[in-house]
N, C-alpha and C. Protein backbone atom coordinates (compact mmCIF):
# COMPACT_ATOMS: atom_id res chain seq x y z
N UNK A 1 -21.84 -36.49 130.25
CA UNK A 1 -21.16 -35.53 131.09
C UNK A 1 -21.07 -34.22 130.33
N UNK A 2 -21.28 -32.99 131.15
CA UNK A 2 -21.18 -31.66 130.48
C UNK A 2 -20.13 -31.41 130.31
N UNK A 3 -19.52 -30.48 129.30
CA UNK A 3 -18.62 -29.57 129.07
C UNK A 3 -18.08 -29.05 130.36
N UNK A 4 -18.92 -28.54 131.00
CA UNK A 4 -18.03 -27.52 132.18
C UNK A 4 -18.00 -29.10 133.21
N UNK A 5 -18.59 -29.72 133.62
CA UNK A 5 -17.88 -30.61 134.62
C UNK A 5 -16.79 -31.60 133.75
N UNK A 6 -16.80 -31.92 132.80
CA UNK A 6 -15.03 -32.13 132.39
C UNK A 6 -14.22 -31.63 132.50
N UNK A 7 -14.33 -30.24 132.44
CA UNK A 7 -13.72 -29.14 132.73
C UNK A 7 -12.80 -29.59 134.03
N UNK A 8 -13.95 -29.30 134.83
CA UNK A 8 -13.90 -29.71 136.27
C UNK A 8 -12.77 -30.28 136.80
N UNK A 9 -13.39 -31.51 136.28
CA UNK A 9 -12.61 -33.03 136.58
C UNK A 9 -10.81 -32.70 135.75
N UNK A 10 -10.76 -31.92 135.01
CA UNK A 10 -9.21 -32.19 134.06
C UNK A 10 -8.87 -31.00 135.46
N UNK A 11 -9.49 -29.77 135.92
CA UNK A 11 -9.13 -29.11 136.50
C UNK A 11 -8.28 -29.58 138.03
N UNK A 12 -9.16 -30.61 138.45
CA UNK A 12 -9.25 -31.32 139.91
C UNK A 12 -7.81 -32.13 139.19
N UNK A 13 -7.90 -32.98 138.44
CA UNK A 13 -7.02 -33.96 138.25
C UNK A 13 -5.34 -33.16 138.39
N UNK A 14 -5.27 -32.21 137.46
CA UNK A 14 -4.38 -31.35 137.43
C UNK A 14 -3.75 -30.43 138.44
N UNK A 15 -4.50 -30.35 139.20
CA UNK A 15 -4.11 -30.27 140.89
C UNK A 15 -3.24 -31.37 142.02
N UNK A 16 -3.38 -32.54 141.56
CA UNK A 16 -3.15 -33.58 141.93
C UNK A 16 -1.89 -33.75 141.64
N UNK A 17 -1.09 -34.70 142.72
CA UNK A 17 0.21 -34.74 142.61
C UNK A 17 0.92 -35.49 141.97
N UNK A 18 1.69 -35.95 141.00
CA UNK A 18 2.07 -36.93 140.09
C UNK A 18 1.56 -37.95 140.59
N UNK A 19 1.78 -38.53 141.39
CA UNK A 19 1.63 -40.04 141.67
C UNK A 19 0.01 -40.26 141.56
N UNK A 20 -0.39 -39.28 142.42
CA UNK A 20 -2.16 -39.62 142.36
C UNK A 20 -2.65 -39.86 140.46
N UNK A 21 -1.68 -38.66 140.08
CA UNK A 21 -2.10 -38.29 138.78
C UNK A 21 -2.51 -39.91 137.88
N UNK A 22 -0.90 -40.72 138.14
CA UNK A 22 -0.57 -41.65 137.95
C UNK A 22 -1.80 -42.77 138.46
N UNK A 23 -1.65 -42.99 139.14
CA UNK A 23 -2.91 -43.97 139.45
C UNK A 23 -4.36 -43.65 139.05
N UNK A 24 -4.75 -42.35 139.04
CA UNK A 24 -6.12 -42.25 138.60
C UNK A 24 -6.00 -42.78 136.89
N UNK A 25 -4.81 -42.29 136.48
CA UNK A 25 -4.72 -42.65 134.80
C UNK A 25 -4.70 -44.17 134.80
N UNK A 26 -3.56 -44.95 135.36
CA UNK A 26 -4.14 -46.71 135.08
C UNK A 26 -5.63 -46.95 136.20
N UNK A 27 -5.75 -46.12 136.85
CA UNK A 27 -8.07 -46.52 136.84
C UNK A 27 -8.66 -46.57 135.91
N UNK A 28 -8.06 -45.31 135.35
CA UNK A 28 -9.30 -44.72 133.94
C UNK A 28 -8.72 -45.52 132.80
N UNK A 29 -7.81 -46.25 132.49
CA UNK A 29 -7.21 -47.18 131.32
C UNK A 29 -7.55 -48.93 131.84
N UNK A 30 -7.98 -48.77 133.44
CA UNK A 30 -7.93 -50.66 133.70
C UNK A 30 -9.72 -50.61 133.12
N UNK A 31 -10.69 -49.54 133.48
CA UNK A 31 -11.61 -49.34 132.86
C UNK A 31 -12.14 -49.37 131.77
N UNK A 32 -11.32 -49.60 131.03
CA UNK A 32 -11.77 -49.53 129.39
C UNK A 32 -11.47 -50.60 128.26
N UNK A 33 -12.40 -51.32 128.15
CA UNK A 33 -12.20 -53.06 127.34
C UNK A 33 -11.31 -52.65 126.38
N UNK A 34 -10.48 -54.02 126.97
CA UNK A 34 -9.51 -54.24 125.71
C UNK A 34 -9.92 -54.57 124.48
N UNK A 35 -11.31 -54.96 124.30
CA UNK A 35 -11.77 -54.98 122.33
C UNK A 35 -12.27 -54.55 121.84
N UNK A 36 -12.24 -53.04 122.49
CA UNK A 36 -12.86 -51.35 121.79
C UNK A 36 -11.25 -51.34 120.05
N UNK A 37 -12.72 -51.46 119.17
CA UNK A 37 -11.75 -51.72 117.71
C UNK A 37 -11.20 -49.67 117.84
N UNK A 38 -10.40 -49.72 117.23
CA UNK A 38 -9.61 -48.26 117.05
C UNK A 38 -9.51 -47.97 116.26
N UNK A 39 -9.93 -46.45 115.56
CA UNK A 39 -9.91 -46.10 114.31
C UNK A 39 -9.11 -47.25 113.11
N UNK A 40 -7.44 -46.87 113.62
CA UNK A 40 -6.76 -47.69 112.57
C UNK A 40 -7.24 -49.35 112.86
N UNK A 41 -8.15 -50.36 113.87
CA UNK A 41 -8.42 -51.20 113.23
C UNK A 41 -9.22 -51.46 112.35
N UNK A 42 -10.36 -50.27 112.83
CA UNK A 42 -11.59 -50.80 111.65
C UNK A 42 -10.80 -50.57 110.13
N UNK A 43 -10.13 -49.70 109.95
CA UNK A 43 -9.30 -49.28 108.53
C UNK A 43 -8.45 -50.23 108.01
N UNK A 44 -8.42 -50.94 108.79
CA UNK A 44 -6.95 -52.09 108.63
C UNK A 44 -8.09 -53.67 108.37
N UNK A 45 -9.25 -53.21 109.04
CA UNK A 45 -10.32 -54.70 109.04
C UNK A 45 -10.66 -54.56 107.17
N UNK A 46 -11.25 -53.27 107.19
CA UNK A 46 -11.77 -52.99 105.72
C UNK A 46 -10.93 -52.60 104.67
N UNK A 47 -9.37 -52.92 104.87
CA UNK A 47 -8.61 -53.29 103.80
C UNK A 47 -8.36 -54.86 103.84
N UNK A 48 -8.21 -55.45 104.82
CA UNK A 48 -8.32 -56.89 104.96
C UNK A 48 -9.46 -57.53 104.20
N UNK A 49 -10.72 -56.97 104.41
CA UNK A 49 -12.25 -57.65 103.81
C UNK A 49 -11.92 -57.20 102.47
N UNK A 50 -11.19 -56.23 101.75
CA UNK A 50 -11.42 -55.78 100.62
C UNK A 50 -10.36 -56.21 99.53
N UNK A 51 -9.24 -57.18 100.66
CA UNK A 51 -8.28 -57.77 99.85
C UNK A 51 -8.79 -59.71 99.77
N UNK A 52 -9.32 -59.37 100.81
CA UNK A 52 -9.99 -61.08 100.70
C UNK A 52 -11.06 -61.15 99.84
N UNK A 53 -12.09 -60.48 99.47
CA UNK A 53 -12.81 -60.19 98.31
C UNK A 53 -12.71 -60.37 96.87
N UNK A 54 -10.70 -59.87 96.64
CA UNK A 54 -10.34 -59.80 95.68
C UNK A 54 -9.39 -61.29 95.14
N UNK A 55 -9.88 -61.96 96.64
CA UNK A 55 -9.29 -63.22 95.98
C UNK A 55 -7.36 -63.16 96.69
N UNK A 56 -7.26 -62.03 97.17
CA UNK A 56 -5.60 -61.56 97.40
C UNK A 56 -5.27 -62.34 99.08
N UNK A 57 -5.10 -63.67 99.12
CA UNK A 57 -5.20 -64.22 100.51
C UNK A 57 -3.88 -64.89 100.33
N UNK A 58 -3.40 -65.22 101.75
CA UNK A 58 -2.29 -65.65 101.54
C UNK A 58 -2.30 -67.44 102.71
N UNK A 59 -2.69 -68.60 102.02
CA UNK A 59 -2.77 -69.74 103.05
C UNK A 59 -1.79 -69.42 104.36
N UNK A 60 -2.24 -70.14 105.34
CA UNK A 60 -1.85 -70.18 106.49
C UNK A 60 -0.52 -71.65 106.19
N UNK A 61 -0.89 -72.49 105.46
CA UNK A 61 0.28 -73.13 105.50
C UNK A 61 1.62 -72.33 104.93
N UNK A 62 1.09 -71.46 104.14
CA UNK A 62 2.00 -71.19 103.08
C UNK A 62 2.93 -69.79 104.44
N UNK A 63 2.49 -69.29 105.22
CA UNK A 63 3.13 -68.74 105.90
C UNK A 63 4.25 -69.62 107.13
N UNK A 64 4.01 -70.85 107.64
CA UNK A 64 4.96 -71.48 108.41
C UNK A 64 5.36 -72.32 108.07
């Protein structure tokens, strides 16, 4: 999508009356997989891999 038709679209949206506003936003959020990783997971995965590496694990019994 171009620059100027995003434009567009934030322009159109912003015209729109709360409620519409509201529903187009949970469209555009029911749209989007829940196991898109997010900055802070991949950061949080590759301190995890980099503490399990080091031997720094903590058993699963030993937590319950």
């Amino acid at each position: 999508m171009s620059v100027a038709m995003k434009e567009q679209v934030f322009q159109t949206f912003d015209l729109l009356p709360e409620r519409e506003q509201n529903l187009i936003s949970e469209l555009i959020q029911s749209l989007v997989p829940d196991d898109i990783a997010t900055p802070e997971d991949v950061t949080n995965h590759a301190v995890a891999m980099d503490e399990y590496r080091r031997g720094e694990c903590i058993d699963l019994d030993d937590i319950t």
